[in-house]
Protein backbone atom coordinates (compact mmCIF):
# COMPACT_ATOMS: atom_id res chain seq x y z
CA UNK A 1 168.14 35.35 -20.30
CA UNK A 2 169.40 33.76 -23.30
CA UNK A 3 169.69 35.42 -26.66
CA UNK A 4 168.49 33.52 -29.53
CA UNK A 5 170.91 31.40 -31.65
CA UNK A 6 172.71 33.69 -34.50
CA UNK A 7 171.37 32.91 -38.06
CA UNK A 8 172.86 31.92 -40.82
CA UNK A 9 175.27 33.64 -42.02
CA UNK A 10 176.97 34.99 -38.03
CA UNK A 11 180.26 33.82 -37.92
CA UNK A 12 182.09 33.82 -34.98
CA UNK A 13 178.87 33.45 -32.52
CA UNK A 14 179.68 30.75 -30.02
CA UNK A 15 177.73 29.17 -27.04
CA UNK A 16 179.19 29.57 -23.53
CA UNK A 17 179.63 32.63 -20.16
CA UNK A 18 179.21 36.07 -21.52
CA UNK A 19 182.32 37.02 -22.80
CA UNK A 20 182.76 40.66 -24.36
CA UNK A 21 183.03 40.58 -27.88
CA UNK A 22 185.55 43.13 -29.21
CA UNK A 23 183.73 45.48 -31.41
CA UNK A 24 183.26 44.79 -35.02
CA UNK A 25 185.19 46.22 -37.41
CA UNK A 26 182.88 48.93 -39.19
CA UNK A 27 181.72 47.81 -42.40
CA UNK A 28 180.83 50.19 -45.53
CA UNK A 29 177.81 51.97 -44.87
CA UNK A 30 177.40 50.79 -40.92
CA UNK A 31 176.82 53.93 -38.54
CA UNK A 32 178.46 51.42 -35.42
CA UNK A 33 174.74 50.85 -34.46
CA UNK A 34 173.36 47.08 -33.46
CA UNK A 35 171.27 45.91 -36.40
CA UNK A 36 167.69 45.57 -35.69
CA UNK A 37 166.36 42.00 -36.01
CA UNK A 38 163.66 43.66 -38.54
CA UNK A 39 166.38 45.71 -40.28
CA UNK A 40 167.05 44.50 -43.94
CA UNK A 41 169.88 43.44 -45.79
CA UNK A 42 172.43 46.23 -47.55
CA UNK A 43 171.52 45.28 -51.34
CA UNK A 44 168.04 43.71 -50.28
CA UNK A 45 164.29 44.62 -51.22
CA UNK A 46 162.12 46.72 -48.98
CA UNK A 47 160.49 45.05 -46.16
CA UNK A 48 162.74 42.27 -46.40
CA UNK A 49 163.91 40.73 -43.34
CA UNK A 50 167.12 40.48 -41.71
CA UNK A 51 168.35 36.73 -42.24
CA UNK A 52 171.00 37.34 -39.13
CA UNK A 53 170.01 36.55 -35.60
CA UNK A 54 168.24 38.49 -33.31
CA UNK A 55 169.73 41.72 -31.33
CA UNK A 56 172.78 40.95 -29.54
CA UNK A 57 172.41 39.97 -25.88
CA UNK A 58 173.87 43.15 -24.82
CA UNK A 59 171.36 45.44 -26.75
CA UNK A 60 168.82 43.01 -25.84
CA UNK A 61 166.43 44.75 -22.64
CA UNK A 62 165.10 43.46 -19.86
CA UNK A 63 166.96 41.76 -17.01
CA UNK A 64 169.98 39.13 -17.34
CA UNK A 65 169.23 35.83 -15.78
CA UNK A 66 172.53 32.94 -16.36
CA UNK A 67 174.77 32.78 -18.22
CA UNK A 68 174.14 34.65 -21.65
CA UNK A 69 175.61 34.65 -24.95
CA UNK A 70 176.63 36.80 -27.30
CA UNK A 71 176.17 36.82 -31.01
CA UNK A 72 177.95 38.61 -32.94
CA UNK A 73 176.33 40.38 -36.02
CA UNK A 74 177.09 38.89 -39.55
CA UNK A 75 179.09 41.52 -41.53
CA UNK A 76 177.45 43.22 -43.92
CA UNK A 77 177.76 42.36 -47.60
CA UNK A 78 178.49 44.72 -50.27
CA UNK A 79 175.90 44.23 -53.35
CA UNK A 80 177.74 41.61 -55.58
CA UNK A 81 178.81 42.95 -58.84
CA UNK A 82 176.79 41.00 -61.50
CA UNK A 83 174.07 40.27 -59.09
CA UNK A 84 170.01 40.63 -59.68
CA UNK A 85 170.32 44.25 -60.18
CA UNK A 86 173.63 43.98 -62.32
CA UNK A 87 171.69 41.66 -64.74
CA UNK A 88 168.55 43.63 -64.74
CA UNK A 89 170.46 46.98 -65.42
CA UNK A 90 172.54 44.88 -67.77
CA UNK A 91 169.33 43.41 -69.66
CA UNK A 92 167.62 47.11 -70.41
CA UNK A 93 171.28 48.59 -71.97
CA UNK A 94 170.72 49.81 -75.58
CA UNK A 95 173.53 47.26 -76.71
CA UNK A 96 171.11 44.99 -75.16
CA UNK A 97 167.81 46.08 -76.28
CA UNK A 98 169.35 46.19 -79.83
CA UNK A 99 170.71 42.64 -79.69
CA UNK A 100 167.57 41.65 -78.98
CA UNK A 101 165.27 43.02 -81.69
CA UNK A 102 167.95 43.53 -84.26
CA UNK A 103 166.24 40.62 -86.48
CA UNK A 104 162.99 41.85 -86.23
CA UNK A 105 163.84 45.60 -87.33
CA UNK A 106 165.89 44.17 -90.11
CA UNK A 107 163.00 42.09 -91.27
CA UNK A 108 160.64 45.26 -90.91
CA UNK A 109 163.01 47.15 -92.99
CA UNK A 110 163.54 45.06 -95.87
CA UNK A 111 159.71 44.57 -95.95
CA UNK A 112 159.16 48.17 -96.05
CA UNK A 113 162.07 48.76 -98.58
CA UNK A 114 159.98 46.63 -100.63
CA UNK A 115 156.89 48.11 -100.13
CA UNK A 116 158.07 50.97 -101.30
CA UNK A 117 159.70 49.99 -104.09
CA UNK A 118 156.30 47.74 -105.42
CA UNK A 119 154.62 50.90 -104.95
CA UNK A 120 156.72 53.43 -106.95
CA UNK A 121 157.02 50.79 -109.79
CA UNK A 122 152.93 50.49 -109.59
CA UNK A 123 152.74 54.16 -109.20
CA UNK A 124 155.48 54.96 -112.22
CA UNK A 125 153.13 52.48 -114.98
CA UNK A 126 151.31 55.56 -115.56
CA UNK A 127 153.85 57.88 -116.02
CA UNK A 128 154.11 60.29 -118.90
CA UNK A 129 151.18 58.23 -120.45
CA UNK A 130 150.96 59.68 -123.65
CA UNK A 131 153.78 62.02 -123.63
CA UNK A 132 155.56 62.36 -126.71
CA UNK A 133 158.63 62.62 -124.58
CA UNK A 134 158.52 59.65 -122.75
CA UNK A 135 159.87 55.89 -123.98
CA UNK A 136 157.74 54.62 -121.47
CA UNK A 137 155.42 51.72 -122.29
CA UNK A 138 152.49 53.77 -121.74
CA UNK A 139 154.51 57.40 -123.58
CA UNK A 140 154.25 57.98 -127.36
CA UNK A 141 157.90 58.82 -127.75
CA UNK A 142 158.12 56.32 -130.90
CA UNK A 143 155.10 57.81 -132.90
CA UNK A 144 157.19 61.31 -132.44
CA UNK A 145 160.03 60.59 -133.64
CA UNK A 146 158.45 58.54 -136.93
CA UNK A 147 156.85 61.90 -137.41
CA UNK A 148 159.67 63.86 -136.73
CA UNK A 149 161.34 61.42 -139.82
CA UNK A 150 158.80 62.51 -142.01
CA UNK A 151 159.55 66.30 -141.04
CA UNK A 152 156.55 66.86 -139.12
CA UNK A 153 157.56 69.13 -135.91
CA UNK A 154 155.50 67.97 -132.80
CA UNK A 155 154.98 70.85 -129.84
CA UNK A 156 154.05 69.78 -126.69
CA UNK A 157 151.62 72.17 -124.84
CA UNK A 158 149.40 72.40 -121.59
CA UNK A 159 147.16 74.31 -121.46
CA UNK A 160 144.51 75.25 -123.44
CA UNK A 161 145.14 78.56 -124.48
CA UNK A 162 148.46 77.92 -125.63
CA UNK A 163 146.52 74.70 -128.06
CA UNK A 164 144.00 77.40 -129.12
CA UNK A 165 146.63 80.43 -129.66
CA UNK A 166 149.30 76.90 -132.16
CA UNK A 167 146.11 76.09 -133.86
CA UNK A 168 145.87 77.14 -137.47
CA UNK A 169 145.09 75.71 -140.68
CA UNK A 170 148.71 73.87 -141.36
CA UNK A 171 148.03 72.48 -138.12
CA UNK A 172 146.73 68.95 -136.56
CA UNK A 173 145.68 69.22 -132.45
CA UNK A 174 145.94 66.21 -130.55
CA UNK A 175 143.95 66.48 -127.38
CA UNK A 176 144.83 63.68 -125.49
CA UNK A 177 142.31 63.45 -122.66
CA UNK A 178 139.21 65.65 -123.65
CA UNK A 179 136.60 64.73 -120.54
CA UNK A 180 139.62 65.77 -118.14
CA UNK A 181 139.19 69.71 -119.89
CA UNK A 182 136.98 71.94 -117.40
CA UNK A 183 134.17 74.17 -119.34
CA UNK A 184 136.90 76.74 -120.32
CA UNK A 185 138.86 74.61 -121.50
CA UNK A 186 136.69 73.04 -123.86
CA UNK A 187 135.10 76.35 -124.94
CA UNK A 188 138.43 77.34 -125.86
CA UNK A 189 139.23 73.93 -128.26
CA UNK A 190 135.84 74.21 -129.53
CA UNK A 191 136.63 78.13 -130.99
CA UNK A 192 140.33 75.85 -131.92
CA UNK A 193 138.01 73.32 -134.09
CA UNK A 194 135.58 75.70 -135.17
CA UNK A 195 137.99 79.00 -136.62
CA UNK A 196 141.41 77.14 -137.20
CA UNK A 197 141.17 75.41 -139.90
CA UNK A 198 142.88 72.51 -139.34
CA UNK A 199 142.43 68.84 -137.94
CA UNK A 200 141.49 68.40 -134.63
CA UNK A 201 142.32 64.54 -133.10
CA UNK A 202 140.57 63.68 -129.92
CA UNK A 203 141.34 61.04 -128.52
CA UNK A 204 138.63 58.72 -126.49
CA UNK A 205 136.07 61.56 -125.91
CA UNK A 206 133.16 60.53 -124.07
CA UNK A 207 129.95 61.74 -123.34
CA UNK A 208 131.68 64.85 -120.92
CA UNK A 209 133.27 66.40 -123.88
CA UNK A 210 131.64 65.35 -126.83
CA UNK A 211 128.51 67.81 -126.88
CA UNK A 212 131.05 70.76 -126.41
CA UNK A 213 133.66 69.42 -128.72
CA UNK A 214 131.93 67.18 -131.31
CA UNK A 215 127.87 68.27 -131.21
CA UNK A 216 127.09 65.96 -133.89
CA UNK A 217 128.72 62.81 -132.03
CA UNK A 218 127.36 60.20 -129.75
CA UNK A 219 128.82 57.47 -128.30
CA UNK A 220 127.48 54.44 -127.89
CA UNK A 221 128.95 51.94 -125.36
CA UNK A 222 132.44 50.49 -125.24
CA UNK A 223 133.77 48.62 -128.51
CA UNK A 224 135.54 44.88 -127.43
CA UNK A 225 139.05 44.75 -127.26
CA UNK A 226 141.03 44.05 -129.95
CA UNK A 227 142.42 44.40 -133.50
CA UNK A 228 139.80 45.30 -135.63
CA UNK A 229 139.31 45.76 -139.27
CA UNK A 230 138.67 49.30 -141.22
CA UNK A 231 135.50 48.88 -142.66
CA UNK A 232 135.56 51.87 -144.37
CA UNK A 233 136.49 53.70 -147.58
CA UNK A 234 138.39 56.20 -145.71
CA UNK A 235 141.89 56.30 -147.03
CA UNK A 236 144.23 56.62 -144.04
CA UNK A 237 142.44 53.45 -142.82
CA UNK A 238 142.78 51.08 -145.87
CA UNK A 239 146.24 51.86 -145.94
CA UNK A 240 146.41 50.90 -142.31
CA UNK A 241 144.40 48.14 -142.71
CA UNK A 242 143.82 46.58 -139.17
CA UNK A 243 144.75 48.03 -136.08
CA UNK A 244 144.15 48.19 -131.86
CA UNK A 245 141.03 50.36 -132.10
CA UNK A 246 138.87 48.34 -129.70
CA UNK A 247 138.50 48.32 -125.91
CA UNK A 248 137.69 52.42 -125.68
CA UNK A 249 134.22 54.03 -127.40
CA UNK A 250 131.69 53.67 -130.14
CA UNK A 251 130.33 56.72 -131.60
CA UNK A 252 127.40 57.39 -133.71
CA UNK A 253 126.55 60.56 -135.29
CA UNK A 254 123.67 62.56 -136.79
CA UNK A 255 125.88 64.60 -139.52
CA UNK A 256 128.15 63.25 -142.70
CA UNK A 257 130.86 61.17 -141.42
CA UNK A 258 133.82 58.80 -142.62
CA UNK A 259 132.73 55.77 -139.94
CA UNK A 260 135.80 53.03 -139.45
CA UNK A 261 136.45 50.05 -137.61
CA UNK A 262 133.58 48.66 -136.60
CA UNK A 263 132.15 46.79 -133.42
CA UNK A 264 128.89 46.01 -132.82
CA UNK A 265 127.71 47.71 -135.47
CA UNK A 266 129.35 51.13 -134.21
CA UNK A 267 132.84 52.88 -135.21
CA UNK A 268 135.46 53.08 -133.32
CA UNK A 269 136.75 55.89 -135.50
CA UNK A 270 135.00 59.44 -137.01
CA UNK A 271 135.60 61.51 -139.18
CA UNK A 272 134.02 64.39 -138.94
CA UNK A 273 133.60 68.14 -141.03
CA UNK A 274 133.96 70.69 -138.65
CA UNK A 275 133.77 75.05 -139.05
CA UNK A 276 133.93 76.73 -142.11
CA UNK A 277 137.61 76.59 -143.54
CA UNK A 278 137.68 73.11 -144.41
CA UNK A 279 139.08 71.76 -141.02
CA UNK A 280 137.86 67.93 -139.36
CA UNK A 281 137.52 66.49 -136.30
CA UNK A 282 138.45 63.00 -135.75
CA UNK A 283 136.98 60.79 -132.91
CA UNK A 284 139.43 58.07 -131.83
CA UNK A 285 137.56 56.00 -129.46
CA UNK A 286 141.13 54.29 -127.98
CA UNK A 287 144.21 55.80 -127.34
CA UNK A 288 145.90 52.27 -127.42
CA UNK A 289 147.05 53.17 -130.67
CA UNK A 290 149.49 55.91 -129.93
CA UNK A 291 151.62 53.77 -127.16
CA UNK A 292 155.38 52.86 -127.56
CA UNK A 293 153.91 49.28 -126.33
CA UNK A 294 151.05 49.00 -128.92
CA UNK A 295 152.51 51.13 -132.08
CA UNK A 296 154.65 48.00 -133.78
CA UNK A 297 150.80 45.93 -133.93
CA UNK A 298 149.04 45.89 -137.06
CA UNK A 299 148.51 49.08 -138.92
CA UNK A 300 148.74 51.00 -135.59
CA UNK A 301 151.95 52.85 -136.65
CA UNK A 302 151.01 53.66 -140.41
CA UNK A 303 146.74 54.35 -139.01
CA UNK A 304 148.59 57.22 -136.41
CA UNK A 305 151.52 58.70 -138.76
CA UNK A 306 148.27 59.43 -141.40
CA UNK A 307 145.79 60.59 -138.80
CA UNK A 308 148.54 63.12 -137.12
CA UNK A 309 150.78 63.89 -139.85
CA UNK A 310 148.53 65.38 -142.62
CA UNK A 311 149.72 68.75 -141.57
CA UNK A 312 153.35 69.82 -141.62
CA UNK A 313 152.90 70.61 -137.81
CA UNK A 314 151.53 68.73 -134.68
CA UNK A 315 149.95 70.55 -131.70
CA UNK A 316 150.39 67.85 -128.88
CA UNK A 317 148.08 68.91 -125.82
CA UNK A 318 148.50 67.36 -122.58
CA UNK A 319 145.69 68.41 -120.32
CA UNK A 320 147.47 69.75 -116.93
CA UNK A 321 145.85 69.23 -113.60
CA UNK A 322 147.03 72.53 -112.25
CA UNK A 323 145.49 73.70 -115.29
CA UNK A 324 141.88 72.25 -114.44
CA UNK A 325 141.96 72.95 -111.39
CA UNK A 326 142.75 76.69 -111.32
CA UNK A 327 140.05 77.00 -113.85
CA UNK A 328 137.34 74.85 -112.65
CA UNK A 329 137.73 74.72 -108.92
CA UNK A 330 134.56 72.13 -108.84
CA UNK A 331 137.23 69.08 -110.50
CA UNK A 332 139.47 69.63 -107.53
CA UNK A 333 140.36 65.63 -106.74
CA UNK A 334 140.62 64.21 -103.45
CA UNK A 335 143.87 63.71 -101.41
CA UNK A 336 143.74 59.54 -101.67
CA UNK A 337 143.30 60.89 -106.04
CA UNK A 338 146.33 62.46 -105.89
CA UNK A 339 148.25 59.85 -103.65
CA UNK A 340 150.20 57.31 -106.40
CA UNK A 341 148.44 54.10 -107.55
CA UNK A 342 149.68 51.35 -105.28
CA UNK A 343 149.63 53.27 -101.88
CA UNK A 344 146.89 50.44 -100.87
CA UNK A 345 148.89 47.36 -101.73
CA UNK A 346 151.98 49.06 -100.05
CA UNK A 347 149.81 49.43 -97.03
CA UNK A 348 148.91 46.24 -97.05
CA UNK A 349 151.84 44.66 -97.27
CA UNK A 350 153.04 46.66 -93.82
CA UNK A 351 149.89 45.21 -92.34
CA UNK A 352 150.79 41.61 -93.43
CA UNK A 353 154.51 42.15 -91.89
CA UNK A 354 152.94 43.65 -88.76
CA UNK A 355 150.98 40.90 -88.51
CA UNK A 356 153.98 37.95 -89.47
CA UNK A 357 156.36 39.51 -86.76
CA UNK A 358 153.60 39.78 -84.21
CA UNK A 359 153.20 35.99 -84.52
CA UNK A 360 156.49 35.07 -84.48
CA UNK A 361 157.17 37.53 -81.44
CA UNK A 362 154.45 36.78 -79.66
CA UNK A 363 153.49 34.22 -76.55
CA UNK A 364 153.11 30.86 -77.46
CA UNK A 365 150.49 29.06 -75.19
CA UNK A 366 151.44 24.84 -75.23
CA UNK A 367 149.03 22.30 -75.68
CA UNK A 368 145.84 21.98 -73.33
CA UNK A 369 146.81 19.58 -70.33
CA UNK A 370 143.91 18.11 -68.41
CA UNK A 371 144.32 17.87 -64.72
CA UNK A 372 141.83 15.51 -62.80
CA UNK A 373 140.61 17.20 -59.87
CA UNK A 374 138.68 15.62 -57.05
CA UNK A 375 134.54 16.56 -56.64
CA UNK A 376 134.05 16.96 -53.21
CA UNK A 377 129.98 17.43 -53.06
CA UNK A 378 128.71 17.65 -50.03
CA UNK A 379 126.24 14.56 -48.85
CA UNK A 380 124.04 17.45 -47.49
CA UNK A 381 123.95 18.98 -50.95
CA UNK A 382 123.40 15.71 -52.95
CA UNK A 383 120.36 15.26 -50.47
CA UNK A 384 118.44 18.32 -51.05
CA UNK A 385 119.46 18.56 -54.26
CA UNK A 386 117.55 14.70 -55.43
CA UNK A 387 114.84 15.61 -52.81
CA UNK A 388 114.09 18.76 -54.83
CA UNK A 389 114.25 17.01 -58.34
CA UNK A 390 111.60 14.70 -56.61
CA UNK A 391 109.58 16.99 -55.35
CA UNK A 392 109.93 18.26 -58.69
CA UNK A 393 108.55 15.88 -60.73
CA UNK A 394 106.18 14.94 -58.02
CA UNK A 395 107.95 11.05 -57.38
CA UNK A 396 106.27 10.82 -54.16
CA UNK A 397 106.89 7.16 -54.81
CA UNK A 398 110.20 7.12 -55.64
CA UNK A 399 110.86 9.20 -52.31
CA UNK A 400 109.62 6.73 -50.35
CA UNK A 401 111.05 3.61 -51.69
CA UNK A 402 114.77 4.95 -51.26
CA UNK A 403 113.88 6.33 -47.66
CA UNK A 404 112.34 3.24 -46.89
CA UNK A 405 115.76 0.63 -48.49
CA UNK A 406 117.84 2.87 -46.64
CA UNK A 407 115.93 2.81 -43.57
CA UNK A 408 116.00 -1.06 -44.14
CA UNK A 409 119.35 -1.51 -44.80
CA UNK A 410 120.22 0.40 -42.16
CA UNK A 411 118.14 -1.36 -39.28
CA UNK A 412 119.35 -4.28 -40.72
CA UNK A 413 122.89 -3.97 -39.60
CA UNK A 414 121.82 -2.71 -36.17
CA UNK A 415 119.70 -6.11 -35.97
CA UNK A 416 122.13 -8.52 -36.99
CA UNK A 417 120.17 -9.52 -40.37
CA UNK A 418 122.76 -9.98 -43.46
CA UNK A 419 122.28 -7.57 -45.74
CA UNK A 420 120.88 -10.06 -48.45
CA UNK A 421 118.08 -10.24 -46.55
CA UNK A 422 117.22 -6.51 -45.49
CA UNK A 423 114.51 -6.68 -47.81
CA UNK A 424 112.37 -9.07 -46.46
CA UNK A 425 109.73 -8.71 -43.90
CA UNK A 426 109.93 -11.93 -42.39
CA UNK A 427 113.73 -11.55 -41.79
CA UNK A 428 113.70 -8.00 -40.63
CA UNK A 429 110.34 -7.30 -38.59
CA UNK A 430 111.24 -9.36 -36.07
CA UNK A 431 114.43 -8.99 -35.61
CA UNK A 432 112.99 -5.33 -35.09
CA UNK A 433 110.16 -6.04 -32.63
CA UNK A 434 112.56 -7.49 -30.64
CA UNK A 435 114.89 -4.58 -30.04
CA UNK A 436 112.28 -2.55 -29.48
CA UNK A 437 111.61 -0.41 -25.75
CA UNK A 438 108.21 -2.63 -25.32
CA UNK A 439 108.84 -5.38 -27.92
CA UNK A 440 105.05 -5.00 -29.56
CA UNK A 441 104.07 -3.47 -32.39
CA UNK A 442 100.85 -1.27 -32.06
CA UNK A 443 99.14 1.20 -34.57
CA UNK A 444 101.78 3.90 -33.78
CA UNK A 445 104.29 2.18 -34.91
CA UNK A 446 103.10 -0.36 -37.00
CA UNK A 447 106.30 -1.72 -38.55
CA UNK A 448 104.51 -3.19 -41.62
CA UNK A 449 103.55 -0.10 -42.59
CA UNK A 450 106.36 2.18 -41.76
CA UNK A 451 108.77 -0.34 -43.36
CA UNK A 452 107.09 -1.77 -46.01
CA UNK A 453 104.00 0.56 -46.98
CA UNK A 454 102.42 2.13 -49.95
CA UNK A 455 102.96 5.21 -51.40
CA UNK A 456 102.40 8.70 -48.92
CA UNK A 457 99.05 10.34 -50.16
CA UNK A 458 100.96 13.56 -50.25
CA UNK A 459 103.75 15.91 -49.31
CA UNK A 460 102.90 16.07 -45.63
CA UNK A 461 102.65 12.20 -45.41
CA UNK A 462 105.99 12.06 -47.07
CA UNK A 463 107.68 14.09 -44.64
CA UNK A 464 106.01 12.23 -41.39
CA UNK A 465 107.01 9.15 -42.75
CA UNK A 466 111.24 10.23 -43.01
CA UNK A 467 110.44 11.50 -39.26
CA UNK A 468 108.92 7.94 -38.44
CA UNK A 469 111.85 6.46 -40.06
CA UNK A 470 114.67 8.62 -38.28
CA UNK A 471 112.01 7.88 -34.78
CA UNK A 472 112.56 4.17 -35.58
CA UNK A 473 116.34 4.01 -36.30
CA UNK A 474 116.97 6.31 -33.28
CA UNK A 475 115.03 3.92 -31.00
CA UNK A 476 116.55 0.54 -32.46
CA UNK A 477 119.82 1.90 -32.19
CA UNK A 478 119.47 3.36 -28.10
CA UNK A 479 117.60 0.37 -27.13
């Protein structure tokens, strides 16, 4: 018995009379046993197999029979460093990872950077709007400290108690937002208005506050925006002359009342008498006014240093939301309220990045190759498939002219008649007779008819006439 040939790989494995191999020198991780054919390669996948030869002849059963030869096992190889696994474990390192989506966390970063920053600068517009402490465009620091030069002291309060407790009749109170003010509040300005004495300045009260605050006072509509002119007799006005009253409310009002700056027919600004020391109220249907970024236009500086500086001392009230909300639980605003003003355009812009990087990370798929692949149809199936679309549409008479051409053409080469001539009865009916068993022609086979016939009456006449037709071609063609 001969052991097969040693595989690639066996050094040493020569042809010839058994010989006795010394033993192999044992390689790492080799117990001194003789490698199965099936056993797999040191380093190698599961269930791959050994790419030696086959067992050695001397582990190799059954009987010896000639001359034999030996083969002697390939030496194991130790796993290469660098190899399939070397890459692979090299390829998920964190050094490697990070090399590889360095860019696109960068990119992510600076695009969220920016986010951020878009949104705190859309977020910060709004703050300290009408503080007298802020230099904001949208604080009234400079109308402060022009009243501060005229020795007018301005105290900032916030809450409503505190504007109540500072209001008296050498005072002016400038409530700055009066439909934020919960029902206490309001109930606590309107005892302000009605027992201090003073002026009261509201500034853009709408229909929420006005019938606690200003009874007498309607509004009706917004005015357009824009400078308008006084209109008026009132004094603080025609020394103003124009100013940025438009864009906020129109009032009307059912009491006495110095109306200025018209739109539409409506004030912008109302002056009215309020309680029974002598005090006002005035109406100021925009707070555009009173803003660092809107005080230098037209009379807007002189209109506000008259309004709030006829008393030596200026009660500023900022409306707290703390404040509204311990009082009047119902006015408690939403988280996405309280969230800063740009949190949507922020998010946005992390869903356009998302987006960006997907499409630049992702698969590309390359143009649309067509292949031409060969129909194979069966002749079986293109049979049944035109017999049904005849039976179909009931082309009884198209069935039986193509049965009856191929039947012709057919008998035609078994005949000897050219093909140019299949066609014609007097060419092909007697070149039939003749190879027919009895060489006549009688009435149940009546060639003129089967070959050349009229249409089949109906479904059963179509079908005996493709079995006279196969009858016929069998016949010609064994005879």
């Amino acid at each position: 018995m001969t052991a097969p040939a040693p595989g690639p790989g066996a050094p040493g494995s020569t042809p010839g009379p058994h010989v006795p191999a010394p033993p192999a020198a044992p390689q790492p991780g080799d117990s001194g046993a003789a490698m199965p054919a099936t056993a797999p390669l040191p380093g190698a996948a599961p269930g791959t197999p050994y790419a030696g030869s086959a067992l050695p002849a001397a582990a190799a059963p059954g009987p010896a029979a000639g001359p034999r030869r030996t083969a002697t096992p390939a030496p194991a190889s130790a796993p290469t460093p660098g190899g399939a696994s070397g890459t692979a474990a090299r390829g998920t390192t964190p050094a490697a990872v990070w090399r590889r989506s360095r860019g696109v966390l960068i990119c992510l970063g600076i695009l969220l950077v920016g986010a951020v920053v878009l949104a705190a600068l859309g977020s910060g517009s709004r703050h300290g709007r009408l503080d007298p402490r802020s230099a904001d465009p949208d604080g009234s620091r400079a109308v402060a400290e022009l009243l501060q030069a005229r020795g007018i002291t301005t105290r900032v309060v916030t809450s409503a108690r505190e504007a109540a407790a500072a209001a008296g009749p050498g005072t002016t109170l400038l409530v700055t937002d009066p439909d934020r003010l919960g029902d206490t509040q309001r109930r606590a300005i309107r005892s302000a208005i009605d027992l201090s004495g003073g002026r009261t300045v509201l500034l853009a009260p709408g229909s929420i506050s006005l019938p606690d605050l200003a009874p007498a006072a309607r509004t009706k509509g917004d005015a357009l925006d824009g400078n308008l002119d006084p209109g008026c007799a009132l004094p603080a006005a025609v020394t103003a002359g124009r100013a940025t009253t438009g864009g906020g409310h129109r009032y009307t009002s059912t009491a006495a009342a110095s109306a200025c700056y018209p739109s539409g027919g409506h004030p912008t600004l109302l002056v009215l008498p309020s309680g029974t020391r002598g005090g006002d109220t005035v109406l100021l249907g925009s707070e555009t006014l009173l803003l660092n970024k809107k005080l230098a236009s037209e009379g807007n500086a002189s209109l506000a240093l008259q309004l709030l500086g006829s008393r030596p001392d200026l009660v500023w009230y900022l409306p707290s939301l703390t404040e509204v909300q311990d009082e009047d639980p119902a006015q408690e605003k939403g988280f996405f309220e309280l969230v800063p003003r740009g949190w949507g355009w922020a998010l946005l812009q992390l869903f356009t990045a998302a987006a960006l990087a997907a499409l630049w990370r992702a698969r590309r798929l390359g143009p649309l190759v067509t292949e031409k692949l060969p129909v194979a149809i069966r002749a079986s199936e293109t049979t049944e498939g035109r017999a049904r679309l005849y039976r179909k549409a009931g082309a009884r008479d198209r069935a039986a002219t193509v049965l009856r051409a191929a039947a012709r053409e057919r008998l035609a080469a078994l005949v000897g008649v050219p093909p140019a001539r299949a066609h014609e009865p007097a060419a092909l009916l007697p070149a039939v007779s003749t190879r027919l068993t009895d060489g006549q022609t009688d009435g149940r086979r009546d060639l003129t008819a089967l070959l050349f016939g009229t249409t089949p009456a109906d479904d059963a006449a179509l079908v005996a006439l493709a079995d006279h037709l196969d009858a016929l071609e069998r016949e010609v063609r064994t005879s």
